[in-house]
N, C-alpha and C. Protein backbone atom coordinates (compact mmCIF):
# COMPACT_ATOMS: atom_id res chain seq x y z
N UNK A 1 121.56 144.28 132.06
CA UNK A 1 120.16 143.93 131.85
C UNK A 1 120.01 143.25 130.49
N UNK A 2 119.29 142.26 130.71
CA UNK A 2 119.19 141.37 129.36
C UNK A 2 117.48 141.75 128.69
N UNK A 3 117.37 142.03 127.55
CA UNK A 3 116.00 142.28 127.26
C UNK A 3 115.69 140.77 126.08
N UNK A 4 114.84 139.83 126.50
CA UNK A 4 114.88 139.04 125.60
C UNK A 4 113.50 138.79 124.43
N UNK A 5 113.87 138.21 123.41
CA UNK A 5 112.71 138.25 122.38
C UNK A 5 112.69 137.02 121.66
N UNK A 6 111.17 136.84 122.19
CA UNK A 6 111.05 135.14 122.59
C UNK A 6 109.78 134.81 121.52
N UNK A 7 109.71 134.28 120.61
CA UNK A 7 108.66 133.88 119.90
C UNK A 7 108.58 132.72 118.83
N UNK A 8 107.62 132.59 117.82
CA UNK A 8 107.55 131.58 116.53
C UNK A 8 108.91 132.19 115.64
N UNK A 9 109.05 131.24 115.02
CA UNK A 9 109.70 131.28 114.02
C UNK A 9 109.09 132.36 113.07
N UNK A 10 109.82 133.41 111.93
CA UNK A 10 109.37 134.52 111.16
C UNK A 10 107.74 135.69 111.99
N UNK A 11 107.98 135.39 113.25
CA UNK A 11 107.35 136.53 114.11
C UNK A 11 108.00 137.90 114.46
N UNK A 12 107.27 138.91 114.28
CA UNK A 12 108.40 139.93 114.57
C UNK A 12 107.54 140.52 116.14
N UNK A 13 109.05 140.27 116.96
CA UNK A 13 108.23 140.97 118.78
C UNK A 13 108.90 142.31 118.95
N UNK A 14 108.13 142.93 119.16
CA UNK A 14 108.36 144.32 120.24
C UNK A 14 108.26 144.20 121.36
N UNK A 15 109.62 145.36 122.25
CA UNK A 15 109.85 145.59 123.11
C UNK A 15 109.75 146.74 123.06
N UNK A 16 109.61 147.58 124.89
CA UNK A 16 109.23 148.95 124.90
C UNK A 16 110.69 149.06 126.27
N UNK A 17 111.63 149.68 125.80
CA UNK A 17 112.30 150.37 127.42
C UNK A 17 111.69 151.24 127.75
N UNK A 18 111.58 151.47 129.07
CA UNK A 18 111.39 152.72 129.75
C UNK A 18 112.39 152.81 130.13
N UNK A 19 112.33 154.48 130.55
CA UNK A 19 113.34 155.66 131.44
C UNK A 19 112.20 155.77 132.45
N UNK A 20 112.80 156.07 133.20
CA UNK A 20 112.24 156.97 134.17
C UNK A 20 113.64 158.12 134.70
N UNK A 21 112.88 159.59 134.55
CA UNK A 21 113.94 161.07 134.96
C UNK A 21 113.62 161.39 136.10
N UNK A 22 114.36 160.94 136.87
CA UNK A 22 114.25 161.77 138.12
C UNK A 22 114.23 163.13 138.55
N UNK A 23 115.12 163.46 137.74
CA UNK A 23 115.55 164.75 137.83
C UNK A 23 114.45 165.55 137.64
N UNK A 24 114.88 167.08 137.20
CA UNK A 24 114.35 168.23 137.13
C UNK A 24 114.58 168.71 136.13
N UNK A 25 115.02 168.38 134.82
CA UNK A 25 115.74 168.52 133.58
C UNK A 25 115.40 167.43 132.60
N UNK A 26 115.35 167.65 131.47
CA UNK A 26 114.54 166.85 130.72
C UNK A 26 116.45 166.61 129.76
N UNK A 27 116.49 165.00 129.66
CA UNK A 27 117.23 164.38 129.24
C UNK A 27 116.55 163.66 128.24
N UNK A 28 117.86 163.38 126.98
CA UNK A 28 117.89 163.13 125.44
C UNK A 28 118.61 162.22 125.38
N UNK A 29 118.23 160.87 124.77
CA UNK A 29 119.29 159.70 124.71
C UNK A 29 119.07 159.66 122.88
N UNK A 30 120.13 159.05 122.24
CA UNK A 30 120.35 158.47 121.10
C UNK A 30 120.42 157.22 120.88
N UNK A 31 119.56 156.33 120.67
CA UNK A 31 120.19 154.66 120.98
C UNK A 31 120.63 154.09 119.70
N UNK A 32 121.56 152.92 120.00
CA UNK A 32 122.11 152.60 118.66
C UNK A 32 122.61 150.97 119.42
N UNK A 33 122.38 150.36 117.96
CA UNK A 33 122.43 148.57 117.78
C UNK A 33 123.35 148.54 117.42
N UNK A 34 124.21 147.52 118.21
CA UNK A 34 125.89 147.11 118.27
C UNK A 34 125.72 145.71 118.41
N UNK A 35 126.78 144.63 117.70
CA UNK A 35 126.92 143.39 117.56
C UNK A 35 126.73 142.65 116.41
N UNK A 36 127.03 141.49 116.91
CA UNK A 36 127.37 140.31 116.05
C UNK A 36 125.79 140.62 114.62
N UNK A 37 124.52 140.69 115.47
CA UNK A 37 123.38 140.51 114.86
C UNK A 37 122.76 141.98 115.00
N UNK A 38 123.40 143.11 115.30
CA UNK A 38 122.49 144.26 114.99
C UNK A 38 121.62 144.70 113.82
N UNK A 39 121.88 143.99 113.03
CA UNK A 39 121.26 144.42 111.64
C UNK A 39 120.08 143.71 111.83
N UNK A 40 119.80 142.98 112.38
CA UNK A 40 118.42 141.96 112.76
C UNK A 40 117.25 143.08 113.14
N UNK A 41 117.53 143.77 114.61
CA UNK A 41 116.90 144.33 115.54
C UNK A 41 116.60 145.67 114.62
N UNK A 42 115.91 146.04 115.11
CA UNK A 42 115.40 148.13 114.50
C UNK A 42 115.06 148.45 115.51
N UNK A 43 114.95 149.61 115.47
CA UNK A 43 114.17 150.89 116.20
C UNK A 43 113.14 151.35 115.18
N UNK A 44 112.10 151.38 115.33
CA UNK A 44 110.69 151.41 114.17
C UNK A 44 110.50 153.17 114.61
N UNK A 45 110.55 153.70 115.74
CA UNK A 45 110.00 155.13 116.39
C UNK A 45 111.69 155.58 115.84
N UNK A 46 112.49 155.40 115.44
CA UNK A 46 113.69 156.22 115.78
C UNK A 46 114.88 156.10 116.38
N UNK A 47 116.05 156.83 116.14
CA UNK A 47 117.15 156.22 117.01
C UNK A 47 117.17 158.00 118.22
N UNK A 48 116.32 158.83 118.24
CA UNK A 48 116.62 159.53 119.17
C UNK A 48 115.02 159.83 120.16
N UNK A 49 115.24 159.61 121.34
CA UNK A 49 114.00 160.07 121.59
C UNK A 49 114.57 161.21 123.08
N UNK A 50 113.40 162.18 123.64
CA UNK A 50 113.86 162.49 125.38
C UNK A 50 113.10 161.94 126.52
N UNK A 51 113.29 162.04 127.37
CA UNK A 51 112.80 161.99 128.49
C UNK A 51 112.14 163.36 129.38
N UNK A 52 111.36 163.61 129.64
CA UNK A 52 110.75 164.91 130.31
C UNK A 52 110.94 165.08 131.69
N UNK A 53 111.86 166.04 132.50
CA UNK A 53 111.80 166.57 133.65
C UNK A 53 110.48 165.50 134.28
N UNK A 54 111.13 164.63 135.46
CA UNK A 54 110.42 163.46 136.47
C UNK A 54 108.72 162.81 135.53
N UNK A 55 109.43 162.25 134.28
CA UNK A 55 108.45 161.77 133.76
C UNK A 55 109.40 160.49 133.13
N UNK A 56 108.74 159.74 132.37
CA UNK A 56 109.14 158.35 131.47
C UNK A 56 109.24 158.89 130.10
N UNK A 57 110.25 158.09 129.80
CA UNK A 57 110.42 158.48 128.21
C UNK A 57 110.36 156.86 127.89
N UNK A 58 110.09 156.05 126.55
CA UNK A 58 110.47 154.80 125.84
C UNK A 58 111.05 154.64 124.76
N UNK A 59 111.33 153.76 124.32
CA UNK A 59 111.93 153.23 123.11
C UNK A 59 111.55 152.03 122.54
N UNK A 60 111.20 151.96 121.32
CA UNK A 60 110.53 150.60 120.72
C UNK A 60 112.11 149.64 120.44
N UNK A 61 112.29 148.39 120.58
CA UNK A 61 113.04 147.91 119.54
C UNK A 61 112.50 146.75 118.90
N UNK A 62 112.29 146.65 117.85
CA UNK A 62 111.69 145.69 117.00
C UNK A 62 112.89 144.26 116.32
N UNK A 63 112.19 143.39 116.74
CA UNK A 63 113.18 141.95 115.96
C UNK A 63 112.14 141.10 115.36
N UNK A 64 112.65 140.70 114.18
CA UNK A 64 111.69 139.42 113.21
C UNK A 64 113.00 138.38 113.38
N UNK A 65 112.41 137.14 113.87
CA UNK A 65 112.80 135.81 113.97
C UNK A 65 112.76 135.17 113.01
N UNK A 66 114.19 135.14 111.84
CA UNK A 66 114.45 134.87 110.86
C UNK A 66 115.26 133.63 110.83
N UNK A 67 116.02 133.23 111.47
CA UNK A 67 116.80 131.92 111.72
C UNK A 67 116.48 131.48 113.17
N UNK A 68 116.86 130.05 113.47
CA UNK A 68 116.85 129.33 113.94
C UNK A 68 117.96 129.49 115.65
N UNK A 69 118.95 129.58 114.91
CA UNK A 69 119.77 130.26 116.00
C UNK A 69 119.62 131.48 116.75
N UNK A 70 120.21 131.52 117.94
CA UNK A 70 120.03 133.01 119.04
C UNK A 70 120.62 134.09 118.26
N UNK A 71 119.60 134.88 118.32
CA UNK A 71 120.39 136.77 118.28
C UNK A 71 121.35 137.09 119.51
N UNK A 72 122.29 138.02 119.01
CA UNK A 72 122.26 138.81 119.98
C UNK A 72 122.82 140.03 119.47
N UNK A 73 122.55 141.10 120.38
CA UNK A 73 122.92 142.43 119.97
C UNK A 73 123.31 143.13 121.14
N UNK A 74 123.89 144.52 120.84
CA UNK A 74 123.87 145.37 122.37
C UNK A 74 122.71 146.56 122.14
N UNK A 75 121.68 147.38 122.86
CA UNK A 75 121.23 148.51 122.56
C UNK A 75 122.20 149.54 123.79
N UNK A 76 122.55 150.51 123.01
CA UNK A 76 123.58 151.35 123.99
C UNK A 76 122.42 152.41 123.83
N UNK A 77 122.57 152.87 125.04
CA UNK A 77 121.38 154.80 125.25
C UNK A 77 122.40 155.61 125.35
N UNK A 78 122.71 156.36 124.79
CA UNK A 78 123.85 157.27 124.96
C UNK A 78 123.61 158.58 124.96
N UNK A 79 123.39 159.75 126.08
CA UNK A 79 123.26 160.47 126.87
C UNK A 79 123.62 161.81 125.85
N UNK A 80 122.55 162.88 125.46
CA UNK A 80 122.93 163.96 124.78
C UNK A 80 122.59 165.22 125.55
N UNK A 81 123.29 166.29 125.43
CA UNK A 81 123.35 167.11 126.77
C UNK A 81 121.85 167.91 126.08
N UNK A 82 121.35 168.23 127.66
CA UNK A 82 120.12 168.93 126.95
C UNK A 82 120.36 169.66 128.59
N UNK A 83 119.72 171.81 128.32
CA UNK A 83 119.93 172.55 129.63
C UNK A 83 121.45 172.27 130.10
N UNK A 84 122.33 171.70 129.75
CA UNK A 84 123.47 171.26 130.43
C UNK A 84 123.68 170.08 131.29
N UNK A 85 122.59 169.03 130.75
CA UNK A 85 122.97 167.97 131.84
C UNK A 85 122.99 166.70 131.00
N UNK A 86 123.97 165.67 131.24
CA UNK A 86 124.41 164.78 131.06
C UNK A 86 123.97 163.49 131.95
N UNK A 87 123.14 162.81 130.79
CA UNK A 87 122.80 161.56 131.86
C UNK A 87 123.65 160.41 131.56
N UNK A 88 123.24 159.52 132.35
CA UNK A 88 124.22 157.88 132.42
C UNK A 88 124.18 157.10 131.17
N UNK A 89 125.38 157.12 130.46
CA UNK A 89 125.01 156.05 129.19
C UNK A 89 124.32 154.48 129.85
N UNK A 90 123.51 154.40 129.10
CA UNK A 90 122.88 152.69 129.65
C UNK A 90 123.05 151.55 128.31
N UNK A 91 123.38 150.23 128.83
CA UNK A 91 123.49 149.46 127.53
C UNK A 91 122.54 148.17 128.44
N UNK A 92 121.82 147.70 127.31
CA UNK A 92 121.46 145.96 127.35
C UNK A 92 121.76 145.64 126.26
N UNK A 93 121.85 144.29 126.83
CA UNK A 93 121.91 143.24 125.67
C UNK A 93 120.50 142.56 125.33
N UNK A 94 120.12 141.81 124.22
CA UNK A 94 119.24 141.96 123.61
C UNK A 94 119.87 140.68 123.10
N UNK A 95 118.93 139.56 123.39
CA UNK A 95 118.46 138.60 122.45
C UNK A 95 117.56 137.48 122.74
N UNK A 96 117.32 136.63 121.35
CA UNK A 96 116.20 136.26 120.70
C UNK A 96 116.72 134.93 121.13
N UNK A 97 114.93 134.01 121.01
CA UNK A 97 114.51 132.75 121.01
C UNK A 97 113.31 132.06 120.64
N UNK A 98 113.49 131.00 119.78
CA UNK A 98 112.89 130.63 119.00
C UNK A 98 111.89 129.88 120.21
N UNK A 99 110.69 130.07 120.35
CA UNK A 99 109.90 129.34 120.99
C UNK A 99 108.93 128.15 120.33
N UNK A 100 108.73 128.45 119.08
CA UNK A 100 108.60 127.52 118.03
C UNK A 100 108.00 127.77 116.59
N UNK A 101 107.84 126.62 116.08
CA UNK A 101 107.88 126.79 114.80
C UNK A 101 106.65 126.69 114.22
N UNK A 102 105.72 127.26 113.02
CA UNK A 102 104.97 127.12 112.71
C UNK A 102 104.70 126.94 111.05
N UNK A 103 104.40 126.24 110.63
CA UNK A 103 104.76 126.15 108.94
C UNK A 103 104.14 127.48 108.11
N UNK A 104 104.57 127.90 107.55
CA UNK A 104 103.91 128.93 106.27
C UNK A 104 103.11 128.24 105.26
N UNK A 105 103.30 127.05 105.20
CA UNK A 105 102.11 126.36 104.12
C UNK A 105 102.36 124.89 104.21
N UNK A 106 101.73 123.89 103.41
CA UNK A 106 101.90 122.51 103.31
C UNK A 106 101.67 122.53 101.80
N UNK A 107 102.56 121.35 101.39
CA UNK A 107 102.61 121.02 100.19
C UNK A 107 102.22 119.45 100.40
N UNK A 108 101.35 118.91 99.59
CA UNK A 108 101.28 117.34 99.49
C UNK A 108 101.56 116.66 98.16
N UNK A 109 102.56 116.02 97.77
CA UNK A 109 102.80 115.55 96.89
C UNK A 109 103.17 114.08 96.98
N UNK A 110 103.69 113.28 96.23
CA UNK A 110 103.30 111.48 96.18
C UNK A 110 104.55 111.27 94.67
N UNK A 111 105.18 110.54 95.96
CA UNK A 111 106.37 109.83 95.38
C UNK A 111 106.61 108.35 95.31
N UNK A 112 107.61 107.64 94.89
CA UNK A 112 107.84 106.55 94.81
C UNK A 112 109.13 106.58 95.92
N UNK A 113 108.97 105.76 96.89
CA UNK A 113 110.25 105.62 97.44
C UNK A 113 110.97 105.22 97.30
N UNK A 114 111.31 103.99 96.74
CA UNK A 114 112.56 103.46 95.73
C UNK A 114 111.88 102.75 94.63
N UNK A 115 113.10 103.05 93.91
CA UNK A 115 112.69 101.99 92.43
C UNK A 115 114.04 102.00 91.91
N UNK A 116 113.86 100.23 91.14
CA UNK A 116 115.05 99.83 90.94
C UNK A 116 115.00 100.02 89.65
């Protein structure tokens, strides 16, 4: 699963995963940013959250669009035993695109274009 984060230039977008627990047991994931550009991406709520016996659990991950070029990262969910049960590690990948650009200011200044 690819989660992508698409905006202006120096915009920062949030994303929300959901879980959904099927089960009958309330499961605990730890997530953690792997790759080339993990240091880009955060988790703003945390790197641990649970999930509640046949309810949704989420996870924020936050990216600011700092360069020009694509992110990419991995988010891994990695499964902490809670009651004794062990859920499915899950990974996406995660990345960014510049949809465009918007200036932070204008400067007007007045030059000579050549002179001999």
């Amino acid at each position: 699963n690819t989660i992508e984060f698409a905006g202006a230039l120096h915009a920062t977008v949030v994303k929300q995963v959901r879980l959904k627990n099927p089960s009958n047991n309330t499961l605990a994931y730890t997530a953690l940013l792997v790759g080339r550009d993990a240091g880009d991406f955060s988790l703003p709520k945390g790197s641990t959250f649970t999930v509640p016996a046949m309810k949704q659990g989420s996870v924020n991950v936050e990216f600011t669009i700092r360069f020009l070029h694509p992110a990419e990262a991995v988010l891994l969910l990695i499964s902490n035993k809670v009651d004794g049960l062990n859920g499915a590690t899950l990974t996406f990948s995660l990345k960014s695109e510049v949809k465009s650009i918007e200036p932070l200011g204008m400067i007007r200044c007045r030059s000579p274009c050549y002179e001999l």
